[in-house]
Protein backbone atom coordinates (compact mmCIF):
# COMPACT_ATOMS: atom_id res chain seq x y z
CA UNK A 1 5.70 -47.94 50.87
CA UNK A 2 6.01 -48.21 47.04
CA UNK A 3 3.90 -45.74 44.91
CA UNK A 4 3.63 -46.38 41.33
CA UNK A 5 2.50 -42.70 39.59
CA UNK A 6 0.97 -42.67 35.99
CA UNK A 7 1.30 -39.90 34.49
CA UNK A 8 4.94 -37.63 34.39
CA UNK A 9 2.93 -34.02 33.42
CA UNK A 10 3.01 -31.23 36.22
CA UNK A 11 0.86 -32.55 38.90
CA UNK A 12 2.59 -36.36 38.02
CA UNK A 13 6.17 -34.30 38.99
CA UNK A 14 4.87 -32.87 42.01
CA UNK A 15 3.02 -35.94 43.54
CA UNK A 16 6.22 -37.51 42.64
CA UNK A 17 8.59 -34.38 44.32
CA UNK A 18 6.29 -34.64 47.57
CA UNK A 19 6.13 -38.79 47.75
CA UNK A 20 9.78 -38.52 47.95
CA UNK A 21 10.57 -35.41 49.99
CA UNK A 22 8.00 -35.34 52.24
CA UNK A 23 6.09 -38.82 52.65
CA UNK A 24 7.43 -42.41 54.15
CA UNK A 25 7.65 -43.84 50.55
CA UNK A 26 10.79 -45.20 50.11
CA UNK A 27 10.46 -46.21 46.58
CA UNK A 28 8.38 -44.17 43.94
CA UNK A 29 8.05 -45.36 40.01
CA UNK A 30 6.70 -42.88 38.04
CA UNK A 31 5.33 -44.33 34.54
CA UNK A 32 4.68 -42.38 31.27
CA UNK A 33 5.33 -43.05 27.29
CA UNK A 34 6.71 -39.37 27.02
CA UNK A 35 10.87 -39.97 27.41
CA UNK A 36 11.09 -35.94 27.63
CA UNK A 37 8.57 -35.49 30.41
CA UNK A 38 10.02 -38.44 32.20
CA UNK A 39 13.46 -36.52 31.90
CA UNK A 40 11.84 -33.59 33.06
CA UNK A 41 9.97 -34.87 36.07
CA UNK A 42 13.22 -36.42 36.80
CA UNK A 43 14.57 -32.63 37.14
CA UNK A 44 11.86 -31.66 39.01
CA UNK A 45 11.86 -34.26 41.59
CA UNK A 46 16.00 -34.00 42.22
CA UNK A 47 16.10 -37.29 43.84
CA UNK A 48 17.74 -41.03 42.45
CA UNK A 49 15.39 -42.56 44.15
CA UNK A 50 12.96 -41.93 41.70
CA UNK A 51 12.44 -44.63 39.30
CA UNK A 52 10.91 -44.57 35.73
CA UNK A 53 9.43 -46.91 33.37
CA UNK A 54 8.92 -45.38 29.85
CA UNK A 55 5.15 -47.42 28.95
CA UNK A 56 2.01 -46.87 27.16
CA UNK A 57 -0.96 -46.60 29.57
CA UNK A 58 -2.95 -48.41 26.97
CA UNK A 59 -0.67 -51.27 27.18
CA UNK A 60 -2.43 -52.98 30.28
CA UNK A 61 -0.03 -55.98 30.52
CA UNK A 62 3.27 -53.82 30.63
CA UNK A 63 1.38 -51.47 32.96
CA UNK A 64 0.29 -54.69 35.32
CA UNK A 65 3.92 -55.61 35.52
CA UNK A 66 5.32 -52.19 36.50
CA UNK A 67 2.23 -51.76 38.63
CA UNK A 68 2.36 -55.34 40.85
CA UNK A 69 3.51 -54.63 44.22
CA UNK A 70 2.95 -51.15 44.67
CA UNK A 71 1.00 -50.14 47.92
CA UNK A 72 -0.78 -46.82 46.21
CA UNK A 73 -1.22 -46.59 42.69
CA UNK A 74 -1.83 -42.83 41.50
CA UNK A 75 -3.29 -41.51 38.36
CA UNK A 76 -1.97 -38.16 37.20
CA UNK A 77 -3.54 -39.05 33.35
CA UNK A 78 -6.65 -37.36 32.08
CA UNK A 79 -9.92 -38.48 33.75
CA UNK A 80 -11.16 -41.10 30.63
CA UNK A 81 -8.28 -43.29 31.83
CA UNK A 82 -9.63 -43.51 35.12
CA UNK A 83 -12.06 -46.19 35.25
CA UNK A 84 -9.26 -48.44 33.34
CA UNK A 85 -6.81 -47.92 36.04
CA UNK A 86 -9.14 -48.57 38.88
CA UNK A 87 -10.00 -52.16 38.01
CA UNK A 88 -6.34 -52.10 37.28
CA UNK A 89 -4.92 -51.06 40.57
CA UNK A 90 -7.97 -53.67 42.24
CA UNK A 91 -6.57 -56.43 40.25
CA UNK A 92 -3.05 -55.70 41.22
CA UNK A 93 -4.43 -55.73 45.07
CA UNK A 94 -3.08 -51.85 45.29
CA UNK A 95 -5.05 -48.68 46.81
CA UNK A 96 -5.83 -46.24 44.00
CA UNK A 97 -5.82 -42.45 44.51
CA UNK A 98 -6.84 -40.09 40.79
CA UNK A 99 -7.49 -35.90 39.93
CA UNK A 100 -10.54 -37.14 38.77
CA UNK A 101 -12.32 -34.49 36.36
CA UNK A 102 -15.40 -36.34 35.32
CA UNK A 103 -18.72 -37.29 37.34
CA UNK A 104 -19.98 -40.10 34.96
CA UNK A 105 -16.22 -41.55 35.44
CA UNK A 106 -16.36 -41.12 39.38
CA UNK A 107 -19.69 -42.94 39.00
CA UNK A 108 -18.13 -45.99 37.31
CA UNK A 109 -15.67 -45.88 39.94
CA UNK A 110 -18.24 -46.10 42.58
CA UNK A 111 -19.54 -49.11 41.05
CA UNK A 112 -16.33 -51.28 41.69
CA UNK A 113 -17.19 -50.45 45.42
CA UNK A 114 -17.59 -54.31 46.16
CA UNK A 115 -14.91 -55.26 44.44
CA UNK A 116 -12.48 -52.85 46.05
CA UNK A 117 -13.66 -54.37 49.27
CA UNK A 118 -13.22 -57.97 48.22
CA UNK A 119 -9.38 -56.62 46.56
CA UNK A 120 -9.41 -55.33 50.37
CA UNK A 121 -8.20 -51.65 48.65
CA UNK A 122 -9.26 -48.19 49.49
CA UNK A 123 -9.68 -46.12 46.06
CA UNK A 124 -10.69 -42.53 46.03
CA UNK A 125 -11.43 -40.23 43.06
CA UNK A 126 -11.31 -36.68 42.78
CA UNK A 127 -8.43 -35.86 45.15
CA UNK A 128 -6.43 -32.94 44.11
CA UNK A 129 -7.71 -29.23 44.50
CA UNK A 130 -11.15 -28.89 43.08
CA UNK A 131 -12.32 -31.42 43.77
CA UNK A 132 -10.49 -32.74 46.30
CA UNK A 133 -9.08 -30.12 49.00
CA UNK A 134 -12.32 -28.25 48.68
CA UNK A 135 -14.19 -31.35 49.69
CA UNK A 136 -11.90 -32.38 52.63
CA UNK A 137 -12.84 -28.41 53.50
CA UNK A 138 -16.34 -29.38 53.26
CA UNK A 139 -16.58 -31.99 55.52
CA UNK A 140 -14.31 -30.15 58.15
CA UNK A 141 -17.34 -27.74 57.88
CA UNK A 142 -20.16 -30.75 58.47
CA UNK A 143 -17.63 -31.86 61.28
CA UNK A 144 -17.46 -28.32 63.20
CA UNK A 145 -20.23 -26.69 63.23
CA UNK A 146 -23.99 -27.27 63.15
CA UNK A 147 -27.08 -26.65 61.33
CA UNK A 148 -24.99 -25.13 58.54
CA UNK A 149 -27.02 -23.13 56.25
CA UNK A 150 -24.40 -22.67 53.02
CA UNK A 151 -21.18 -23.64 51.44
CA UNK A 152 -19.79 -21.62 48.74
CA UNK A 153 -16.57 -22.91 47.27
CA UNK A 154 -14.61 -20.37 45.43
CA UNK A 155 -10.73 -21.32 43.89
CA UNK A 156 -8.76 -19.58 40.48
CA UNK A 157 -5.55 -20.81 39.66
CA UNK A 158 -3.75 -17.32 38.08
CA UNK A 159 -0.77 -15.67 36.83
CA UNK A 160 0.77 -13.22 39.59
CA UNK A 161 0.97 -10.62 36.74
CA UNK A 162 -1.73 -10.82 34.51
CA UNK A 163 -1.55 -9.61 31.03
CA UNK A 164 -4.12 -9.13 28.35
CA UNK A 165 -6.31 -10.26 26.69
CA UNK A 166 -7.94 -12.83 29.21
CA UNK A 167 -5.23 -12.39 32.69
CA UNK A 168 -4.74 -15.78 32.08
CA UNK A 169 -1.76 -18.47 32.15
CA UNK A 170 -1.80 -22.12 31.15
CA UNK A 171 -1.59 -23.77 34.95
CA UNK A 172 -2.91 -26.74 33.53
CA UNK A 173 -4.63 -28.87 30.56
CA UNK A 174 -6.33 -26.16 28.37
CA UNK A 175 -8.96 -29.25 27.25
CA UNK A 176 -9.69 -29.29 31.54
CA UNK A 177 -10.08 -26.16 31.25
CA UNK A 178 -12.47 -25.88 28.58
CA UNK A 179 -14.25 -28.93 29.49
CA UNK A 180 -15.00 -26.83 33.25
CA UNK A 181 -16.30 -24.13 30.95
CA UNK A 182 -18.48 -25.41 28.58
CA UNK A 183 -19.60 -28.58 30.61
CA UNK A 184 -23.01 -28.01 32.78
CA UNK A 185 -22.17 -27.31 37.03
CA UNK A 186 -24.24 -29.28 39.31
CA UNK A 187 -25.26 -27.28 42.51
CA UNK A 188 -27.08 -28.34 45.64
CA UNK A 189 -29.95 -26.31 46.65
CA UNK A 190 -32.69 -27.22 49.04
CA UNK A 191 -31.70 -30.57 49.09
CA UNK A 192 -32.05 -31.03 45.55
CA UNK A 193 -29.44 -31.58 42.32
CA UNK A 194 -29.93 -28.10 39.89
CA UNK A 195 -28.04 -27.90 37.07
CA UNK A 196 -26.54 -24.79 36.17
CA UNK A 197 -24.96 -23.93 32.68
CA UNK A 198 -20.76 -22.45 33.70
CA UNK A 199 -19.88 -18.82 32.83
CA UNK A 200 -22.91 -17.62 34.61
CA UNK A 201 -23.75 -15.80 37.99
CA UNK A 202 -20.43 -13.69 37.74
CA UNK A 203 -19.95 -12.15 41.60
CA UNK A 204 -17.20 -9.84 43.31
CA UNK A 205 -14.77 -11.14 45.22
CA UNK A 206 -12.08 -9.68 47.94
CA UNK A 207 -8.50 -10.90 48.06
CA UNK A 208 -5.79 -9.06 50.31
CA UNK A 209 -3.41 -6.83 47.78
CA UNK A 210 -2.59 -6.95 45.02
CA UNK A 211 -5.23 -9.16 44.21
CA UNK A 212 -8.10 -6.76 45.35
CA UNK A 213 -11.31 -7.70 43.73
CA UNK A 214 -11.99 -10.83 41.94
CA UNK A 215 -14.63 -11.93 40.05
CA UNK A 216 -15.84 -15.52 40.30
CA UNK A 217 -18.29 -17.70 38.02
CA UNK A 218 -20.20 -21.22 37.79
CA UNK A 219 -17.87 -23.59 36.34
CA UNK A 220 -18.25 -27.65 36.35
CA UNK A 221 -16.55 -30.27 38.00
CA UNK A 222 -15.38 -28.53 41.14
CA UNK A 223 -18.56 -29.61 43.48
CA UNK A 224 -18.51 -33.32 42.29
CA UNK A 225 -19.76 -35.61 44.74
CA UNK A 226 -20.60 -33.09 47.65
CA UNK A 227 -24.23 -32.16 46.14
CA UNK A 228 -24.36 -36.19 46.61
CA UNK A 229 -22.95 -36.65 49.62
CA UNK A 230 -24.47 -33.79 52.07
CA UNK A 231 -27.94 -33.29 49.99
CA UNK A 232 -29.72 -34.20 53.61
CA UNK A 233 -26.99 -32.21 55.62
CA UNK A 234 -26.27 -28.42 53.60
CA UNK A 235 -29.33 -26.41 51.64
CA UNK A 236 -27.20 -25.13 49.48
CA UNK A 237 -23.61 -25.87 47.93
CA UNK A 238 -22.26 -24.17 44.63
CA UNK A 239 -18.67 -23.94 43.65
CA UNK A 240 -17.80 -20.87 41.22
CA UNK A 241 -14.16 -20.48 39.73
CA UNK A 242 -11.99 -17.06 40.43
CA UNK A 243 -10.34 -14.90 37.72
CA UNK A 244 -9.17 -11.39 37.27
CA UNK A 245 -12.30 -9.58 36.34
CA UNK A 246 -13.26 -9.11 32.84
CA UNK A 247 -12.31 -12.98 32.06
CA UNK A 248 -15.92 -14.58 32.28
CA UNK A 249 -17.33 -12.38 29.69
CA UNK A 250 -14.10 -13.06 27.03
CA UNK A 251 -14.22 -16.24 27.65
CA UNK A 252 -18.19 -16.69 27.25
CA UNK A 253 -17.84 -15.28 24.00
CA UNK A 254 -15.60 -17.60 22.52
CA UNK A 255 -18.02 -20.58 24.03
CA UNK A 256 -20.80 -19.06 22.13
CA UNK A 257 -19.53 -19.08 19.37
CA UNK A 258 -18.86 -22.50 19.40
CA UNK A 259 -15.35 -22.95 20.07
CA UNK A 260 -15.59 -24.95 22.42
CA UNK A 261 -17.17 -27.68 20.63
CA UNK A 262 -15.65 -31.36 19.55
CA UNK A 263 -17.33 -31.56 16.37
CA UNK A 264 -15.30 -30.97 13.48
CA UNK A 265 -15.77 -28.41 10.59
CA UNK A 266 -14.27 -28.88 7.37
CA UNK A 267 -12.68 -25.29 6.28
CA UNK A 268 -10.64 -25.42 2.72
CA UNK A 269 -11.08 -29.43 3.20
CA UNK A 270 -9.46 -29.78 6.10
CA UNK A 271 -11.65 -30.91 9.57
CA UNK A 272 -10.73 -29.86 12.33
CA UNK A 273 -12.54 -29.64 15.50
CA UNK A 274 -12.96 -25.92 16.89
CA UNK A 275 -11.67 -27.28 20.55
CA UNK A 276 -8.84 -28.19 18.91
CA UNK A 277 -8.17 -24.69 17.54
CA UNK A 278 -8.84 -23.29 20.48
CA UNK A 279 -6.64 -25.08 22.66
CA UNK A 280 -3.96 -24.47 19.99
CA UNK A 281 -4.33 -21.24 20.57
CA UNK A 282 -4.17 -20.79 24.21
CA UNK A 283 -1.44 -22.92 24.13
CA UNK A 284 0.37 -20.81 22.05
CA UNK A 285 -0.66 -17.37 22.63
CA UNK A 286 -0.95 -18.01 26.56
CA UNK A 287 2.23 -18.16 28.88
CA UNK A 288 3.07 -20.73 31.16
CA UNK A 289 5.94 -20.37 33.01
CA UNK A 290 5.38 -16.80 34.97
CA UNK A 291 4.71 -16.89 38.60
CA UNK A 292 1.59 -17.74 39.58
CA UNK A 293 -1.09 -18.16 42.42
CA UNK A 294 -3.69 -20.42 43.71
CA UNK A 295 -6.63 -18.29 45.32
CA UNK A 296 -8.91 -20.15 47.32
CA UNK A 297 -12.34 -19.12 49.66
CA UNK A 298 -14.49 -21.26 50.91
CA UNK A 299 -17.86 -19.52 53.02
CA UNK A 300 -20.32 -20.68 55.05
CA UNK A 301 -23.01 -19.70 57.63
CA UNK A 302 -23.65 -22.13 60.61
CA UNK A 303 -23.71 -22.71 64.46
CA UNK A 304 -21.58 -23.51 66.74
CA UNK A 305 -21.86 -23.44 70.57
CA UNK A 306 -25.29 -21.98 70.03
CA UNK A 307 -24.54 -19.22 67.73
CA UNK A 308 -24.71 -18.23 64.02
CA UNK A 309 -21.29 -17.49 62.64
CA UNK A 310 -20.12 -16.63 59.23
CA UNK A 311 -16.56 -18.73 58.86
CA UNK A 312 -14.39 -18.24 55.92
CA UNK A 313 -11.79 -20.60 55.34
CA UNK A 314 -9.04 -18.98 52.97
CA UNK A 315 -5.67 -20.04 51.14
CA UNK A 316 -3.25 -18.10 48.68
CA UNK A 317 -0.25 -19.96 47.72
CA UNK A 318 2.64 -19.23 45.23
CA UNK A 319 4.99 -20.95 43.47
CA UNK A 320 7.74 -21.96 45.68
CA UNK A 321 11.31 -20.61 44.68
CA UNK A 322 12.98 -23.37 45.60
CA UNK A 323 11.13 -26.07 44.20
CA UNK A 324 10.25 -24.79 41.28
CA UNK A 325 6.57 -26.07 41.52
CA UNK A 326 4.16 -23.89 41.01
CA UNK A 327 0.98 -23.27 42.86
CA UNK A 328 -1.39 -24.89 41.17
CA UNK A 329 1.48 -28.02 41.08
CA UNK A 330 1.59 -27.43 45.06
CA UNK A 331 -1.88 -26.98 46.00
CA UNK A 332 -3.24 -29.82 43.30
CA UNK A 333 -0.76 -32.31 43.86
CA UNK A 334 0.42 -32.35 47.38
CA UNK A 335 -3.42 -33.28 48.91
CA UNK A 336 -2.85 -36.47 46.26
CA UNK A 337 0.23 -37.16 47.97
CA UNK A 338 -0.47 -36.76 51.54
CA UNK A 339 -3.64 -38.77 50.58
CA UNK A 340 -1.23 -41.81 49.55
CA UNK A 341 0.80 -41.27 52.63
CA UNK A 342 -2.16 -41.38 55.51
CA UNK A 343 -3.04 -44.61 53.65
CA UNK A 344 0.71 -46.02 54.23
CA UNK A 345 0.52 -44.62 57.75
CA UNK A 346 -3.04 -46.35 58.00
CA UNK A 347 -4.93 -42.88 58.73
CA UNK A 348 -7.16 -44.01 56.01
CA UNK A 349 -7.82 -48.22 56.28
CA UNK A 350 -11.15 -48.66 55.05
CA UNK A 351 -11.39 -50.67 51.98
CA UNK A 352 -13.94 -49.91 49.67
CA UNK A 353 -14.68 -46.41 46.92
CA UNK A 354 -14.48 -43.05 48.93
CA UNK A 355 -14.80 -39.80 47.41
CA UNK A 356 -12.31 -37.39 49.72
CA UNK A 357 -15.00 -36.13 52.00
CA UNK A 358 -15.75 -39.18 52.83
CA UNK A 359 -12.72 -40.65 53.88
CA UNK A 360 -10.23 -38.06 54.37
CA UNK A 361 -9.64 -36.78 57.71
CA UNK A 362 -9.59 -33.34 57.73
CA UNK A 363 -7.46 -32.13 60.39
CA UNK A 364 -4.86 -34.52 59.30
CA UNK A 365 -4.60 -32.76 55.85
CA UNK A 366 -4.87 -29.47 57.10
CA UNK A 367 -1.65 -30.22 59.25
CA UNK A 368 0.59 -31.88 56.44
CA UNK A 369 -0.06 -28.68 54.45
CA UNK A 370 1.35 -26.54 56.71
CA UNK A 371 3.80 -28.85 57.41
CA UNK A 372 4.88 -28.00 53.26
CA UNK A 373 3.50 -24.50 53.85
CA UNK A 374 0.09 -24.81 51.79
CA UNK A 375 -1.58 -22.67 54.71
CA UNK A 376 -5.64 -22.74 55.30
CA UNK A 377 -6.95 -19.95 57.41
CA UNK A 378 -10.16 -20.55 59.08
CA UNK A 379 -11.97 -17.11 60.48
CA UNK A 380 -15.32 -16.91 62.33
CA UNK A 381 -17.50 -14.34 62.98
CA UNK A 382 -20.74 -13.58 64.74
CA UNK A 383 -23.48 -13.59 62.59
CA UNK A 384 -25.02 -9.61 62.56
């Protein structure tokens, strides 16, 4: 199996590190412009079987010829490239896994639905942690239990020792981050699609030591499809981000105030858009290379053998030692990666545009976490 990754950033070097140390692909290209974060990713991964192709992603007949051939193609590049790369990867006759990030984008994607089948390629957005393990969670729920009244999907990417002003490290893109912040959340409830504006509804939130309690807040993107997909199936669906306590209201400030926006303001004649600023900030006044954790709860209420049972389905994973990938490389990545490798291993063989719970076998992904010790807990209780 040949797997052509776009995209040498963190979650590009750990798709790559797990496609080669954990997966049956016996050849992985991993493509980028950056010569430094090729380099690096080539650290990272600590294998020679790892080959690299220094290309601009706008360059679509350099990226066709690295691409041909390749049974998976997989997008670690922001979400706006997305659509691009699909018609791409259909074209080239290869399956298509992306992070997604973007509902408007996943829609596009959707629309090529006939053509994947025609291409005879299986292409599914949204596949790394939120979305993308959270909705393989969410079917396992529809595929367990009955009459299920709730899912609430709760996940924080954090540093293991917070430190002031926001307990906050950069696990990923500050401009994803923002955009999950500022961006409206789309919730199911009662079978319809609410929108919700993010940094609202803050709630408490227990964690096992020395987490404690959490607090956890609407955000956008996480839900994606699932309001879509299980509108006639779940009342109500929401997905709310975790963070040390204290961080929604800091954060909500600075969103207020209008630093989050993309419109430039001149100041001493110089535009400059207050995003911008901001993410030059965080970047710089943020670390990023501390230990950190991925925090993850997903609840729900439904039946099963006749009875009403609260289940909680829970992960906590750290950076791994060894490795050096960190959670949020682990817990993003690897579901990408086992993804690609149940299509080589024709798990997954249905040609078309899938969204993860859709496709994804549950059980199957559950097992090839622990198998790289990404562990999901599952707990049920009688309902009191």
């Amino acid at each position: 199996m040949h797997v052509c990754v776009i995209g040498a950033g963190l979650m590009g070097s750990a798709i790559c590190y797990d496609l080669l140390h954990q997966t049956l692909a016996d050849r992985v290209t991993l493509v980028d412009m950056n010569k430094d974060a090729l380099c690096h990713a080539k650290e990272i991964c600590g294998s020679d079987r790892l080959q690299t192709e220094q290309v601009d992603i706008s360059d679509e007949k350099k990226m066709k010829e690295v691409c041909i051939g390749s049974t998976v193609m997989i997008s670690a590049v922001p979400y706006f490239f997305n659509e691009t790369l699909t018609r791409m990867a259909i074209e080239c006759g290869s399956h298509f896994i992306d992070l997604g990030g973007n509902n408007d984008v996943v829609a596009s994607q959707q629309a090529l639905h006939d053509d994947a089948i025609d291409g005879g390629v299986t292409v599914i957005p949204d596949s790394g942690l939120a979305p993308g393990l959270v909705s393989v969670i969410t079917r396992d729920v529809v595929d367990c239990y009955k009459d299920v009244n709730y899912v609430k999907l709760r996940v924080g990417g954090l540093p293991v020792h917070p430190q002031p002003p926001l307990n906050y490290e950069i696990v990923f893109s500050p401009n994803g981050l923002i955009n999950e912040y500022v961006e409206d959340a789309v919730v199911l409830d009662q079978g319809k699609l609410v929108t919700k504006q993010s940094l609202t509804e803050v709630e408490l939130i227990s964690f096992p030591e020395p987490f404690g309690e959490m607090e956890a807040f609407v955000t956008s993107g996480g839900c994606s499809t699932l309001p879509s997909t299980y509108k006639d199936m779940i009342p109500y669906l929401d997905y709310k981000t975790i963070r040390y306590p204290g961080h929604c209201e800091k954060m909500k400030t600075f969103i207020d105030l209008g630093f989050g926006s993309t419109n430039p303001v001149v100041i001493n004649d110089v535009s400059i858009a207050p995003r911008d600023m901001m993410i030059h900030q965080l970047n710089k006044m943020l670390p990023k290379t501390g230990d950190d954790v991925v925090l993850l709860k997903v609840l729900t209420q439904a039946k099963k053998n006749g009875e009403l049972l609260d289940v909680e389905y829970t992960m906590i994973d750290y950076k791994d030692p060894h490795s050096t990938l960190t959670a949020m490389m682990r817990t993003t990545g690897f579901p990408v990666s086992i993804t690609a490798d149940l299509i080589g291993r024709k798990h997954i063989n249905k040609s078309g545009v899938f969204c993860p719970e859709e496709i994804v076998p549950s059980q199957l992904m559950f097992e090839e976490l622990r198998k790289r010790k990404v562990v999901i807990d599952k707990k049920e209780k009688v309902h009191e």
